[in-house]
Protein backbone atom coordinates (compact mmCIF):
# COMPACT_ATOMS: atom_id res chain seq x y z
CA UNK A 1 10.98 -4.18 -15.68
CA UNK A 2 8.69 -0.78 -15.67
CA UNK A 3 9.55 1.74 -18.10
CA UNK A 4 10.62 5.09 -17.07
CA UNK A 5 10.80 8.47 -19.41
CA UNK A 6 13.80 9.84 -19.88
CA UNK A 7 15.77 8.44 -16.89
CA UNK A 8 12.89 9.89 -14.64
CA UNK A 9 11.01 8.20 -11.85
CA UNK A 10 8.42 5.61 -12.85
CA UNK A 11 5.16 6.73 -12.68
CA UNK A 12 2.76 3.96 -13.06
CA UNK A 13 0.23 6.15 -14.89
CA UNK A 14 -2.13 5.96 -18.06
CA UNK A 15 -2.92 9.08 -18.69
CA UNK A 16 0.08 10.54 -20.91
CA UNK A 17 -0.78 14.23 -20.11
CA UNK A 18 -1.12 13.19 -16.18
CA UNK A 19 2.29 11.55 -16.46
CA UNK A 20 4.16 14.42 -18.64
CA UNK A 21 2.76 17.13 -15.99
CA UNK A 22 4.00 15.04 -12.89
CA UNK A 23 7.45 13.83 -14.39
CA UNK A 24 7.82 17.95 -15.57
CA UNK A 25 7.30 18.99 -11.73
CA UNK A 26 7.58 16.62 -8.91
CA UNK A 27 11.12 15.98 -6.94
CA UNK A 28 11.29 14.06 -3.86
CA UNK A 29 12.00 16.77 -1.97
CA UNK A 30 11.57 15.45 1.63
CA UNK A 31 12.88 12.00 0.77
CA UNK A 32 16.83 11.57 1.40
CA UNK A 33 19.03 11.50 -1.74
CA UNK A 34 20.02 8.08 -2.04
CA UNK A 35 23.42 8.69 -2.58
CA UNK A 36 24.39 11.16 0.30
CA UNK A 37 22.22 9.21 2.72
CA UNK A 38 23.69 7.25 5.40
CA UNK A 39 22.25 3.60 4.54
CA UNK A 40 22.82 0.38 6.30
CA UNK A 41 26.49 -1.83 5.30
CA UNK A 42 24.02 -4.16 3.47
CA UNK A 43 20.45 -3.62 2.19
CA UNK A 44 18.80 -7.16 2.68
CA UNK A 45 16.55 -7.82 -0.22
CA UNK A 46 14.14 -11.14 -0.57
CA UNK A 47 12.52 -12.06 -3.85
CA UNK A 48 9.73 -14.26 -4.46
CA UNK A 49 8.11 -14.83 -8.29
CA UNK A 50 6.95 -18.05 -9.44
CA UNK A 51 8.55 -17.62 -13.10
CA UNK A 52 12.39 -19.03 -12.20
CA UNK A 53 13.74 -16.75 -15.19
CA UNK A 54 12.50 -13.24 -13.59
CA UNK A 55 13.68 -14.55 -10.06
CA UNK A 56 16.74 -15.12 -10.89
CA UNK A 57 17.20 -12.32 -13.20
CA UNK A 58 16.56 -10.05 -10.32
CA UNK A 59 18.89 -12.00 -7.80
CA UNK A 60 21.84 -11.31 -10.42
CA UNK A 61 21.32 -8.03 -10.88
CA UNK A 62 20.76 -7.33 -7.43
CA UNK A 63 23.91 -9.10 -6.24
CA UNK A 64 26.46 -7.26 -8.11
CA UNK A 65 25.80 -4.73 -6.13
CA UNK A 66 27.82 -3.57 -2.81
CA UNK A 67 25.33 -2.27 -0.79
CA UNK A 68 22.62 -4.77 -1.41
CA UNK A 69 22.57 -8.66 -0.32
CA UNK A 70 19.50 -11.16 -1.44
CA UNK A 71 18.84 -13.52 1.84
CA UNK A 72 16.03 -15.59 0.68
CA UNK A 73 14.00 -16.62 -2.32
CA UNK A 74 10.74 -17.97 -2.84
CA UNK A 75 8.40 -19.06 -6.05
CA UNK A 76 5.18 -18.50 -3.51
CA UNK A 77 4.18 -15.28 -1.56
CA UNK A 78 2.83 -17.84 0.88
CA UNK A 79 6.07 -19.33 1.43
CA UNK A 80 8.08 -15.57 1.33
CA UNK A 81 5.83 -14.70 4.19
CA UNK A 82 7.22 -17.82 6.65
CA UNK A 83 10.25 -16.98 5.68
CA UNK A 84 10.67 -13.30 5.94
CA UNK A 85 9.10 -14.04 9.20
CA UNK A 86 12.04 -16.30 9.70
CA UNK A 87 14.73 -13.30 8.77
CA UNK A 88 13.10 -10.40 8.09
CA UNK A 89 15.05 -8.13 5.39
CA UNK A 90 15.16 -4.75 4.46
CA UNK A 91 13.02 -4.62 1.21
CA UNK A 92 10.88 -7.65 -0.07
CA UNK A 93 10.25 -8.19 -4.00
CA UNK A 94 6.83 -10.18 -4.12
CA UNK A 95 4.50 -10.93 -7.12
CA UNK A 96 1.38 -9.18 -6.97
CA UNK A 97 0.19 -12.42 -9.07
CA UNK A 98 0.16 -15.88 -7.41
CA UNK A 99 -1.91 -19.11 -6.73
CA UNK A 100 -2.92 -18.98 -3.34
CA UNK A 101 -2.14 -15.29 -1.93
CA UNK A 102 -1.74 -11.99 -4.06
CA UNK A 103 0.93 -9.44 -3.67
CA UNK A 104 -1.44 -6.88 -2.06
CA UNK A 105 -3.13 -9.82 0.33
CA UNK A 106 0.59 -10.79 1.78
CA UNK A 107 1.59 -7.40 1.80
CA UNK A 108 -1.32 -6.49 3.87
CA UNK A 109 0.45 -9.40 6.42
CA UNK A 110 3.49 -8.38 6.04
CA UNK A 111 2.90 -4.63 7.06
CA UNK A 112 0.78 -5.73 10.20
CA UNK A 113 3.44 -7.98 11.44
CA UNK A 114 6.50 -7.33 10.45
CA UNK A 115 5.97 -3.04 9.68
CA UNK A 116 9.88 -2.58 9.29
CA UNK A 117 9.78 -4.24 5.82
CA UNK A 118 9.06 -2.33 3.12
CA UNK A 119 7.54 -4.09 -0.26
CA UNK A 120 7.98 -3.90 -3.93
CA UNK A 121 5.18 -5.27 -6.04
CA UNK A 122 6.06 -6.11 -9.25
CA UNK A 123 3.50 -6.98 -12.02
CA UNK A 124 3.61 -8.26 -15.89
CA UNK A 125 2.39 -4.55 -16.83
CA UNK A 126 0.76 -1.31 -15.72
CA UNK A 127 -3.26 -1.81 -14.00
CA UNK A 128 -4.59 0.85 -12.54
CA UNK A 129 -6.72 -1.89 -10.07
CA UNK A 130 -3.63 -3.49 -9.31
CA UNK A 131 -2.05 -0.73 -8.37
CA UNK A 132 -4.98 0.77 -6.55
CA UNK A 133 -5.00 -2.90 -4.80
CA UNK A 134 -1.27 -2.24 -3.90
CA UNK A 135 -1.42 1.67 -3.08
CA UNK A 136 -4.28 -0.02 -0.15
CA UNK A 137 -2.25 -2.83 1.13
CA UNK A 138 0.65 -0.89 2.17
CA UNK A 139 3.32 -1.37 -0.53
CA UNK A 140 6.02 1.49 -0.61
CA UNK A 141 6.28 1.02 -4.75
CA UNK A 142 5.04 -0.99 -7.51
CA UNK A 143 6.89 -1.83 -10.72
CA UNK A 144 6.13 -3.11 -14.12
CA UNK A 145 8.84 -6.12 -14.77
CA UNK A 146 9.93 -4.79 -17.52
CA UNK A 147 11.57 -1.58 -15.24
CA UNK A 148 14.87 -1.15 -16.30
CA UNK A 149 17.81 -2.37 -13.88
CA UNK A 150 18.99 0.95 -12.78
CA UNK A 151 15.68 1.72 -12.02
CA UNK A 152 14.65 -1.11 -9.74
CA UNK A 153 18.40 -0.58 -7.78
CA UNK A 154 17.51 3.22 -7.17
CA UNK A 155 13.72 2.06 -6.16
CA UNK A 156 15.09 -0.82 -3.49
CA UNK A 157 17.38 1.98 -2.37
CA UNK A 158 15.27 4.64 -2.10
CA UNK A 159 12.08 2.09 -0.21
CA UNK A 160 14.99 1.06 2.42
CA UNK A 161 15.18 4.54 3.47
CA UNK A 162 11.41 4.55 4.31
CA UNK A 163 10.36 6.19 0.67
CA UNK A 164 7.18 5.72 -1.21
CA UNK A 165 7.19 5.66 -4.64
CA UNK A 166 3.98 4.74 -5.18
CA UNK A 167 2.53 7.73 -3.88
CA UNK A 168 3.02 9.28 -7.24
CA UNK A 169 0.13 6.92 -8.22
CA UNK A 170 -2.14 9.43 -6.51
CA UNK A 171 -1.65 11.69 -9.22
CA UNK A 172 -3.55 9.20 -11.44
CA UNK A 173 -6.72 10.78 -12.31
CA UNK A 174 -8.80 8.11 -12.18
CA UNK A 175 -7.03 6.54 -8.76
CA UNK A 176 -7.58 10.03 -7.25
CA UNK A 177 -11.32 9.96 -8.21
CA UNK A 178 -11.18 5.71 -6.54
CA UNK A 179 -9.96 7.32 -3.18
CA UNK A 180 -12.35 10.22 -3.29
CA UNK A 181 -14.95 7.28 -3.54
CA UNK A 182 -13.04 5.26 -0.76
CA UNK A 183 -13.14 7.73 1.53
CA UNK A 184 -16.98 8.23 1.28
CA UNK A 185 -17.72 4.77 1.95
CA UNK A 186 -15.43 5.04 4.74
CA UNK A 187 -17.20 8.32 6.00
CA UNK A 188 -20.75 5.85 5.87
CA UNK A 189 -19.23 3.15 7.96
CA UNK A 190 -17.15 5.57 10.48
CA UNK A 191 -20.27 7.01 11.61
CA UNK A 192 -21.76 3.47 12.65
CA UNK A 193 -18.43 3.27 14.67
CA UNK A 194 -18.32 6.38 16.67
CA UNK A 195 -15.97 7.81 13.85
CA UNK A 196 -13.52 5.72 14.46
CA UNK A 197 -11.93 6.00 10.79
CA UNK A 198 -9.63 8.84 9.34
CA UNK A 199 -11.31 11.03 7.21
CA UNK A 200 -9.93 13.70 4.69
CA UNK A 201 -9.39 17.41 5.56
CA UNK A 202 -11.08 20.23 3.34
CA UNK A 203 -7.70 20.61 1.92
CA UNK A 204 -6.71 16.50 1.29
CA UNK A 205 -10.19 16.74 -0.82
CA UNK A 206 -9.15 19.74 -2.15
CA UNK A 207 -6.13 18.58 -3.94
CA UNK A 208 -7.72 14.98 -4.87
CA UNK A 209 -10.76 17.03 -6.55
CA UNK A 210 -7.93 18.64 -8.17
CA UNK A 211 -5.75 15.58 -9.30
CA UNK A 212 -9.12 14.01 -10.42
CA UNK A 213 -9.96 16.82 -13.42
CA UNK A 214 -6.28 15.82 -14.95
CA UNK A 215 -3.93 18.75 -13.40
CA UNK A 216 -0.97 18.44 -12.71
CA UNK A 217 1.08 18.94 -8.86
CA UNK A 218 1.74 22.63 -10.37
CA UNK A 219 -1.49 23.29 -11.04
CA UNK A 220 -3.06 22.19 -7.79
CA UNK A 221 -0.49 23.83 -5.97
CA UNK A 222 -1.06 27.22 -7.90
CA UNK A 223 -5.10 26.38 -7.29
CA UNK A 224 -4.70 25.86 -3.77
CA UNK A 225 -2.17 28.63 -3.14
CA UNK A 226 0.08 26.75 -1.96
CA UNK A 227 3.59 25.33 -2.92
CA UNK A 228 4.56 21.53 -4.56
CA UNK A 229 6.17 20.38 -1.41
CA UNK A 230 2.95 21.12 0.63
CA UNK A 231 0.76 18.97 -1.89
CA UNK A 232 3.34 16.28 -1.23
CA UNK A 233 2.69 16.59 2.43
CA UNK A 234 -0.69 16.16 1.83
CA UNK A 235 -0.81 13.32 -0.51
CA UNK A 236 1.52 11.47 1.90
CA UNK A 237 -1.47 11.94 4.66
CA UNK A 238 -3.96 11.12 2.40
CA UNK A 239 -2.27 7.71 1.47
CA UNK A 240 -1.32 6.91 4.89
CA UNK A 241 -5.25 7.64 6.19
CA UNK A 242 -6.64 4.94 2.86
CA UNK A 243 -3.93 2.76 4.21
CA UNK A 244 -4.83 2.46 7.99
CA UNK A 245 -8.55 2.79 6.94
CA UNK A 246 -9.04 0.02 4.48
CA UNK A 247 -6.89 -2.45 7.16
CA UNK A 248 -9.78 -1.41 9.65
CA UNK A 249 -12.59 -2.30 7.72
CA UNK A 250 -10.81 -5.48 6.66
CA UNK A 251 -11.04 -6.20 10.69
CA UNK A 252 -14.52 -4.90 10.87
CA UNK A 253 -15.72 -7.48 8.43
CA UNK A 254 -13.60 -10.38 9.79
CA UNK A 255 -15.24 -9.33 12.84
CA UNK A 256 -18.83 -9.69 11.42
CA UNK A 257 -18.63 -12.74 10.12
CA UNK A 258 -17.16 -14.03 13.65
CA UNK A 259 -20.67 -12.78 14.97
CA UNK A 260 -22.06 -14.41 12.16
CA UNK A 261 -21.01 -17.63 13.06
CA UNK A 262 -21.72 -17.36 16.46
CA UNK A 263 -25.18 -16.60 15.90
CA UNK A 264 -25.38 -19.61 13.38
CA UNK A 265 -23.91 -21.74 16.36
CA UNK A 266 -25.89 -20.57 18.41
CA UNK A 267 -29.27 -21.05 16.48
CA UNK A 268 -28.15 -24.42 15.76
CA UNK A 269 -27.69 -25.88 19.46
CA UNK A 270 -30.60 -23.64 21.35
CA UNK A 271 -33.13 -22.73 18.39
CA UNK A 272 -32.66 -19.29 18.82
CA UNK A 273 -34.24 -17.09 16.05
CA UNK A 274 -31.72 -16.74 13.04
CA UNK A 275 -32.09 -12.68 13.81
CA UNK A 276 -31.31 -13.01 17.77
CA UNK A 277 -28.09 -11.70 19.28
CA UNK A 278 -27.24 -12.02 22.92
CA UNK A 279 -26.21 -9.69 24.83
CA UNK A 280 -23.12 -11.69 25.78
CA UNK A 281 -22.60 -12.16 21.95
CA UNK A 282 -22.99 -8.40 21.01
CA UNK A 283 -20.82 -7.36 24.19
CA UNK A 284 -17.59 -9.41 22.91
CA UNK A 285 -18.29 -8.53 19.23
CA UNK A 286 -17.92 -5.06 20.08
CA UNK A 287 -14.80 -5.63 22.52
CA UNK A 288 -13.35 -7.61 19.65
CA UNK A 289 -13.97 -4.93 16.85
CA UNK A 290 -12.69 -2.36 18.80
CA UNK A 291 -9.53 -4.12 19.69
CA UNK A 292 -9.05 -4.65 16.39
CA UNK A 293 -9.59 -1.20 15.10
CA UNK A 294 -7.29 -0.14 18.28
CA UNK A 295 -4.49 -2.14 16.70
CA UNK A 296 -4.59 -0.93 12.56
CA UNK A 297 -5.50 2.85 13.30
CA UNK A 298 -3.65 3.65 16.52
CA UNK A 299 -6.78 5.61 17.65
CA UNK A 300 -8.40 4.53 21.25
CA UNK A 301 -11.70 2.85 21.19
């Protein structure tokens, strides 16, 4: 499971100056200490990886300890979505690899219906895309499976209590300079949609501008004037905003192609020009986007 340095958080970053920087100077300092923390009798964990050995490696480790209980296993992430449905647990363990639906496309599910459950992705090693792909869907941390035991306990412990680990991906250089990127594409389509979308704050783009020229949380905080926990604050906002974001313009293009098809139905039965939208079409496209939008950003229409 993912290697750490030095008994230290795992950072699932490339770049080895990036990584001794952030491991030198970040705490958690407005997530609850594990230990002290008042935490549920039993943490309810379900696993689901289609290689038997790892699955059931993690269900042994797991159930030695006191505070944590596995209710459910699954070789599919298809089949650990029906049943999490079924009994949802504290903390899910999916694969970001599998057949049918990858850990960042059931995660995506699992946050819209069930938000309560917070996800672990694991994968067979550290990729940035993957983990870019994971830091969108909503995952609270993703691991390498090579992370050491300890590790992985302290990680389903810590995401139970509403953590995210895998904000310390932001720090990546090159992830920071993805969501810089993200964000302007979202600024493009926000103005089509009344600005419907989050945007970053002079200060968010700030400290990913920062991030993205390979300093460290010290050195943006010292740059910005500011203190570490404040650039925590920050990058907590800023992953919260790509989160609710990229779920809205997943709705925005399901939405399109709906219109899509309904003009293709349309042009089939009346011989309507392929171009032509009726008014009754574009008025329930629109209700229907902004419904949806409603629904994954919280904003009103």
């Amino acid at each position: 499971m993912t290697g750490e340095n030095k008994g230290t958080e795992n950072v699932l970053i490339t770049s080895a100056s990036a990584l001794k920087s952030f491991l030198a100077h970040f705490t958690y300092k407005n997530i609850p200490d594990t230990k002290t923390s008042r935490t549920p009798e039993k943490i309810k964990v379900f696993i689901s990886d289609p290689k038997a050995l790892f699955r059931d490696g993690l269900h042994f480790i797991i159930s030695r300890e006191e505070d944590l209980e596995v209710t459910g296993k699954s070789t599919s992430n298809e089949e650990a979505f029906a049943l999490i449905e079924l009994n949802p647990p504290n903390v899910a363990i999916l694969s970001m690899i599998d057949s049918k639906f990858n850990g960042p496309e059931i995660t995506c599910r699992i946050k819209i219906n069930l938000p309560s459950v917070s996800v672990i992705l694991t994968m067979d090693e550290n990729n940035d895309e993957q983990v870019f792909a994971a830091i969108k869907s909503g995952a609270s941390a993703c691991l390498t499976k090579d992370t050491k035991p300890e590790f992985l306990l302290s990680t389903i412990r810590l995401v139970a209590l509403g953590g995210q680990p895998i904000i310390k991906a932001l720090l990546i250089p090159e992830l920071a300079l993805r969501i810089l990127i993200e964000f302007e594409d979202f600024a493009v389509l926000s103005d089509q949609l009344n600005h419907v979308l989050a945007h970053l704050t002079r200060n968010e783009a700030e400290v990913l501008n920062c991030i993205r020229r390979s300093k460290g949380i010290r050195q943006v905080a010292a740059g910005l004037k500011t203190d570490e926990e404040t650039i925590q604050r920050y990058l907590e906002m800023i992953l919260t905003k790509l989160v609710a974001n990229d779920r809205a313009r997943a709705a925005i293009e399901a939405t399109q192609q709906s219109l899509f098809a309904m003009k293709a139905r349309t042009v089939k039965s009346s011989k309507i020009p392929a171009d032509y939208v009726t008014r009754e079409e574009f008025i329930k496209f629109e209700e229907s986007l902004m419904e949806r939008l409603k629904s994954l950003t919280g904003k009103s229409a």
